[in-house]
Protein backbone atom coordinates (compact mmCIF):
# COMPACT_ATOMS: atom_id res chain seq x y z
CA UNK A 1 -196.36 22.16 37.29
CA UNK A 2 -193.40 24.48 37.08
CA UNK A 3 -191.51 23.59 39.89
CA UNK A 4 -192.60 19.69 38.63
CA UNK A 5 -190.85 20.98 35.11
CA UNK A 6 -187.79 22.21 37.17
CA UNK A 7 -187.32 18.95 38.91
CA UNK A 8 -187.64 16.70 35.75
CA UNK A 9 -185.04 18.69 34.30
CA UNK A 10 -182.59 19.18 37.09
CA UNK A 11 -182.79 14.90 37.32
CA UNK A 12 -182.03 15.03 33.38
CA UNK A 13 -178.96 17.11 33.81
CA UNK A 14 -177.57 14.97 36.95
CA UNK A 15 -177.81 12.05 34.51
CA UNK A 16 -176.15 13.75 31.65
CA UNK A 17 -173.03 14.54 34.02
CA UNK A 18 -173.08 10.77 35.69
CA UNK A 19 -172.66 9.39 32.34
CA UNK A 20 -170.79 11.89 31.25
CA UNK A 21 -168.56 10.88 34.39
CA UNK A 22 -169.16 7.30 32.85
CA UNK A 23 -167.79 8.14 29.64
CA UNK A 24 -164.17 9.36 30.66
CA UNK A 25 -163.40 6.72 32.93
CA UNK A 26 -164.49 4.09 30.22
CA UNK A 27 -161.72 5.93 27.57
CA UNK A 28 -159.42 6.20 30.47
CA UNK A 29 -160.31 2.74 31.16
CA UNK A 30 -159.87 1.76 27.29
CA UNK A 31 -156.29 3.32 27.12
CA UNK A 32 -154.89 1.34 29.40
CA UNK A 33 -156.50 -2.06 28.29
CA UNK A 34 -154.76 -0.86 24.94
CA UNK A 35 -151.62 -0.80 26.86
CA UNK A 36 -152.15 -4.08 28.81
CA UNK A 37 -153.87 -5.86 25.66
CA UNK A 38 -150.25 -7.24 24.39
CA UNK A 39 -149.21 -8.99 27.35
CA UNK A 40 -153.15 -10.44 28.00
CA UNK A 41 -153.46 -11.75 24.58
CA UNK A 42 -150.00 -13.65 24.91
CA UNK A 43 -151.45 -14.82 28.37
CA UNK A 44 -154.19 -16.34 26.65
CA UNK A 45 -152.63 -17.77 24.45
CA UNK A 46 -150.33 -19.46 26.45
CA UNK A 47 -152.89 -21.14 28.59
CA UNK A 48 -155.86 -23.83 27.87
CA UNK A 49 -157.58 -23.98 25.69
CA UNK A 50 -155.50 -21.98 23.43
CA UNK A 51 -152.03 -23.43 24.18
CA UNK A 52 -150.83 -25.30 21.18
CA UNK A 53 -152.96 -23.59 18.25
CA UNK A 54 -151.69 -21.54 16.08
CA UNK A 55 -153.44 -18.23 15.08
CA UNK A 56 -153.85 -16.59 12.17
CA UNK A 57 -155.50 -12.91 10.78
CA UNK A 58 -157.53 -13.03 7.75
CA UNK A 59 -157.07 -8.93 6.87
CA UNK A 60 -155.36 -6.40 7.76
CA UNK A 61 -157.96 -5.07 10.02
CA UNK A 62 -157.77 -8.49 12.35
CA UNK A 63 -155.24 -7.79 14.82
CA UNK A 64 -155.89 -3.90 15.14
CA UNK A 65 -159.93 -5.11 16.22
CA UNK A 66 -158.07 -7.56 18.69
CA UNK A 67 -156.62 -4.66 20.23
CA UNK A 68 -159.63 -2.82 20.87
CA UNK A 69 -161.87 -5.67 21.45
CA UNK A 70 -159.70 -5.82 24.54
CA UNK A 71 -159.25 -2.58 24.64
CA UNK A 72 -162.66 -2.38 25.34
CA UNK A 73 -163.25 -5.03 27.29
CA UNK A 74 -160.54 -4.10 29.89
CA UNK A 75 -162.24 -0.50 29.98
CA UNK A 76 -165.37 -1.83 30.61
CA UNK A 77 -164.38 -3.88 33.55
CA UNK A 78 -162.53 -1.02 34.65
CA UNK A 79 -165.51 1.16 34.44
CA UNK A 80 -168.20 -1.37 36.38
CA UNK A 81 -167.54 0.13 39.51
CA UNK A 82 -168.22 3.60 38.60
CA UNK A 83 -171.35 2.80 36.26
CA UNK A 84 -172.76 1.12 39.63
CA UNK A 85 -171.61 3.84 42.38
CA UNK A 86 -173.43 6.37 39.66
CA UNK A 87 -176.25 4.36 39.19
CA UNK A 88 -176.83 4.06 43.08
CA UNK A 89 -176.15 8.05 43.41
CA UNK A 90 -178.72 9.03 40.82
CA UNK A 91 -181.78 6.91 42.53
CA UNK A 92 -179.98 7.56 46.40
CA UNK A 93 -182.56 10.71 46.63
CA UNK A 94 -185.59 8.11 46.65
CA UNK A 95 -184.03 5.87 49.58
CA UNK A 96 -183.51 6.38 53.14
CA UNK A 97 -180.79 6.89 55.03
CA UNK A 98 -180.40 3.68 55.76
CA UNK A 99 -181.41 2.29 52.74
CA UNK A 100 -178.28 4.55 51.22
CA UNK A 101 -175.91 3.01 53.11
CA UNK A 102 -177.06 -0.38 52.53
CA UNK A 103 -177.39 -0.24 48.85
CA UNK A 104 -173.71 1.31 48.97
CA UNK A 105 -172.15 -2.26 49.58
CA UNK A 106 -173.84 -3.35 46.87
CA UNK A 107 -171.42 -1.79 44.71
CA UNK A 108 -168.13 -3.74 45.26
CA UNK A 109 -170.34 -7.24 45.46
CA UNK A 110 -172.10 -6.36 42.18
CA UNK A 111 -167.86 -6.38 41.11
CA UNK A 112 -166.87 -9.30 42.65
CA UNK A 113 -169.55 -11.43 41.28
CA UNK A 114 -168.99 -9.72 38.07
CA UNK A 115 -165.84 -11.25 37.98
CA UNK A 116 -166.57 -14.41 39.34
CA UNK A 117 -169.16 -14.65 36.34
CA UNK A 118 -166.02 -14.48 34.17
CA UNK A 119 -164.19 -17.04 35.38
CA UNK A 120 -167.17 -19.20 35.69
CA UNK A 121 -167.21 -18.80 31.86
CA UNK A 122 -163.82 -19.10 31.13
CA UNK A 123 -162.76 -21.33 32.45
CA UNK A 124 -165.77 -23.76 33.02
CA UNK A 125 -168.39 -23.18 30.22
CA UNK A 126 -165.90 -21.49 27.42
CA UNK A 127 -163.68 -24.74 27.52
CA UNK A 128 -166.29 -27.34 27.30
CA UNK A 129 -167.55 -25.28 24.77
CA UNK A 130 -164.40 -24.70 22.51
CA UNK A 131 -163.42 -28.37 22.56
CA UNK A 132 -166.74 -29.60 21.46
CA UNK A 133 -166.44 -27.64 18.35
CA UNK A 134 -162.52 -28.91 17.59
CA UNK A 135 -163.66 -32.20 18.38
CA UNK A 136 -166.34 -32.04 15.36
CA UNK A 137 -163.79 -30.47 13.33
CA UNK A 138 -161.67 -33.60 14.21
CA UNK A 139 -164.46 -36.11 13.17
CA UNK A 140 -165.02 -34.59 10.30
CA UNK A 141 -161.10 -34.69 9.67
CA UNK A 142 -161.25 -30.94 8.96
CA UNK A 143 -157.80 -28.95 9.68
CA UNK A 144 -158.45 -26.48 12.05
CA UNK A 145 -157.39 -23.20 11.57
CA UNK A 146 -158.37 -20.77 14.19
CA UNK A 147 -158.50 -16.66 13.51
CA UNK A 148 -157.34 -14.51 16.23
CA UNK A 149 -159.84 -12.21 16.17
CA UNK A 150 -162.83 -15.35 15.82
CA UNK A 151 -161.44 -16.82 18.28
CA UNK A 152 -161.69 -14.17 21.17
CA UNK A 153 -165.59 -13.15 19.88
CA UNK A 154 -166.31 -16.83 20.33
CA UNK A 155 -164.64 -16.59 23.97
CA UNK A 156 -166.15 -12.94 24.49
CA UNK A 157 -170.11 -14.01 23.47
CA UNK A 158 -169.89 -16.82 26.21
CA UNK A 159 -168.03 -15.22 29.16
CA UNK A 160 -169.87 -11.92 28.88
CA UNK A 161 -173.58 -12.71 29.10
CA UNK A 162 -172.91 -15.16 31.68
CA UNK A 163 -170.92 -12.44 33.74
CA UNK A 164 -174.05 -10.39 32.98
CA UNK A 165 -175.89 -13.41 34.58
CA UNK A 166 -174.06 -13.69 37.57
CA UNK A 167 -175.19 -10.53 38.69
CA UNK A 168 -178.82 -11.24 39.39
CA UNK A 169 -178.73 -11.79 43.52
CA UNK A 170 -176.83 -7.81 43.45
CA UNK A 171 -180.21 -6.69 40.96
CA UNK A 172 -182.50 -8.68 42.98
CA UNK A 173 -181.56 -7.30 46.13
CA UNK A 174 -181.32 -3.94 45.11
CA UNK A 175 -184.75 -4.25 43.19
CA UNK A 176 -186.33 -6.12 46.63
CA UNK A 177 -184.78 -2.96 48.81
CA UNK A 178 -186.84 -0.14 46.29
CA UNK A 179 -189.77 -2.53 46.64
CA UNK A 180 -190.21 -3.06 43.43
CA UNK A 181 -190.11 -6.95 43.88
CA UNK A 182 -190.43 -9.35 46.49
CA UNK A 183 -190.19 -12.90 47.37
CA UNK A 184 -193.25 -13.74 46.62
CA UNK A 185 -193.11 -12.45 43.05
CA UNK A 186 -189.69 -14.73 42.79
CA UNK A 187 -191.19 -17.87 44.24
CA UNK A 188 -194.70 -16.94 41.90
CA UNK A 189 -191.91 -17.13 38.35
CA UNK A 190 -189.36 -19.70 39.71
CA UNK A 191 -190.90 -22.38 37.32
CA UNK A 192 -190.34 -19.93 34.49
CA UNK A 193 -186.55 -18.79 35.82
CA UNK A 194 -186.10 -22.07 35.47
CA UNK A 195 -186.77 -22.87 32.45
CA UNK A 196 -184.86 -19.43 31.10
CA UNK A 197 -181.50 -20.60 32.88
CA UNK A 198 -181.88 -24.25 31.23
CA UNK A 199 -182.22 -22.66 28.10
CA UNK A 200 -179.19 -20.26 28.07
CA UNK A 201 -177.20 -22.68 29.42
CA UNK A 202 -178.71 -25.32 26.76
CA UNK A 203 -177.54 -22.19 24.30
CA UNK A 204 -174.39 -21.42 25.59
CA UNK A 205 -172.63 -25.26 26.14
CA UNK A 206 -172.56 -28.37 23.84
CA UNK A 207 -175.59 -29.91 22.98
CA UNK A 208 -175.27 -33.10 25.65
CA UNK A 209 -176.99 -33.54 29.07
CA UNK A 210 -173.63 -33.33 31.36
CA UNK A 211 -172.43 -29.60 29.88
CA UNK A 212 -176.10 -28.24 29.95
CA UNK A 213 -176.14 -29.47 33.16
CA UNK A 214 -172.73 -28.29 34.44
CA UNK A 215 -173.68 -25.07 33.12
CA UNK A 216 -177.35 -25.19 34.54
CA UNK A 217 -177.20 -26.08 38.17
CA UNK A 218 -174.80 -23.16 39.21
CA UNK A 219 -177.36 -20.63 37.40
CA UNK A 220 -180.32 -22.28 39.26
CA UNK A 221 -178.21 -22.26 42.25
CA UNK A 222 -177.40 -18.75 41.99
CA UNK A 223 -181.59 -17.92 41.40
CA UNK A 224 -181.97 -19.61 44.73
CA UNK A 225 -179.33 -17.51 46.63
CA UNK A 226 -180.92 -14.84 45.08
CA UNK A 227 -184.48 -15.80 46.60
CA UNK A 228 -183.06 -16.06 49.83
CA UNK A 229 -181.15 -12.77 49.74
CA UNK A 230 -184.65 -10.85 48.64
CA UNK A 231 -186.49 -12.83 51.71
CA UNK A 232 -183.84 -11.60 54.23
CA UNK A 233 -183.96 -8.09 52.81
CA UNK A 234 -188.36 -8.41 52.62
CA UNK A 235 -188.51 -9.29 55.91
CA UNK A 236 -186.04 -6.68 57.56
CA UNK A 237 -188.95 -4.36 55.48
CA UNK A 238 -191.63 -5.56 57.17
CA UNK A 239 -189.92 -5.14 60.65
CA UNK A 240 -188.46 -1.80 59.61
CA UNK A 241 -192.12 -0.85 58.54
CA UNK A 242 -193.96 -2.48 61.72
CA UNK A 243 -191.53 -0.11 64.14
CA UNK A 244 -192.06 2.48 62.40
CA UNK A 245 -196.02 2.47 62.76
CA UNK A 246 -195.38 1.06 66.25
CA UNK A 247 -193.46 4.48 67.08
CA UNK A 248 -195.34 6.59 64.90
CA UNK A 249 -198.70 5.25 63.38
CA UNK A 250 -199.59 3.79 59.87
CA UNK A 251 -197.51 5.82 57.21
């Protein structure tokens, strides 16, 4: 029970220095999207769909959150990497070699389609979405006059989950190779997966059939891929685990 006591807290202190780890790079991180926030925010702004609006702040407090919205959001993006390479060091002890190795690469992918996920909602979904709103404004022959600071949290609560989103094959895969899920268990919920990514992207675009759609197809797509990657991983298992018991008898 000891030595059980001993373990439990030696695991608690590792993950008190990974995020600990976690916590400087993300102000590191948040310093310099301080410093690059300026010359992002003009970007934006010079760009669709926020090229030819003008903004305004509606306190004194508007423009200094705008700063470390980004600020934030640049140290965040900055800190994925090392938030995954810590979270695959703290549960490497429980894999095999091999597994270690594999699960490593799963660290720069898990990036990549991080970032894909953002320009996905950019500059697919947040545009669709923004000019659906200014065209009701329009309609209702309302002038529009657009807050800095409103304007980026609109941007921000569409691109982020769906970045969040975009990861599921790199969570999937990484769930199917610490066999805690499988294909089967995919194939078993697909009906329901379904139905979730309908819904958020029914949530997330303008209420008509094409953007839901738009929106829809590439999140069902990316379910599928995900399915697929799981299988190939699943079965590699089962061959891994029929060698082994080949070699050396049942485990």
């Amino acid at each position: 029970m000891k030595n059980e006591e001993m373990s439990l807290v030696e695991h608690l202190g590792e993950l008190r220095k990974r995020i600990m780890w976690i916590l400087v790079v993300l102000v590191i991180g948040m310093v310099g999207g301080l410093v690059a926030a300026k010359p992002i925010i003009r970007y934006l702004k010079s760009i669709p769909p926020a090229d030819g609006i003008g903004w305004n702040v509606f306190s004194p407090w508007d423009a200094l959150r705008l700063y470390m919205n980004f600020g934030l959001a640049v140290g965040l993006l900055i800190t994925l990497p090392v938030i995954l390479y810590h979270i695959w060091a703290f549960v490497k002890p429980g894999l095999r070699e091999t597994e270690q190795k594999a699960s490593l690469l799963y660290v720069p992918y898990a990036f990549l389609l991080f970032l894909l996920g953002l320009s996905f909602g950019y500059w697919v979904v947040f545009p669709m979405a923004f000019y659906f709103t200014s065209s009701i404004s329009k309609s209702l022959e309302i002038t529009e006059m657009y807050g800095a600071a409103q304007y980026f949290t609109f941007m921000f609560n569409i691109i982020l989950p769906l970045a969040c989103v975009f990861e599921m094959p790199i969570v999937v895969m990484f769930l199917t190779k610490i066999k805690l899920l499988n294909p089967k268990r995919l194939h078993k919920f697909r009906r329901y997966a379904y139905m979730l990514m309908v819904i958020l992207a029914t949530v997330i675009t303008p209420p008509d059939a094409i953007s839901a759609i738009l929106v829809a197809v590439p999140l069902i797509i990316l379910y599928e891929f995900s399915v697929f990657m799981s299988g190939f991983i699943y079965r590699k298992q089962l061959a891994n685990d029929a060698a082994w018991e080949l070699e050396f008898g049942p485990k």
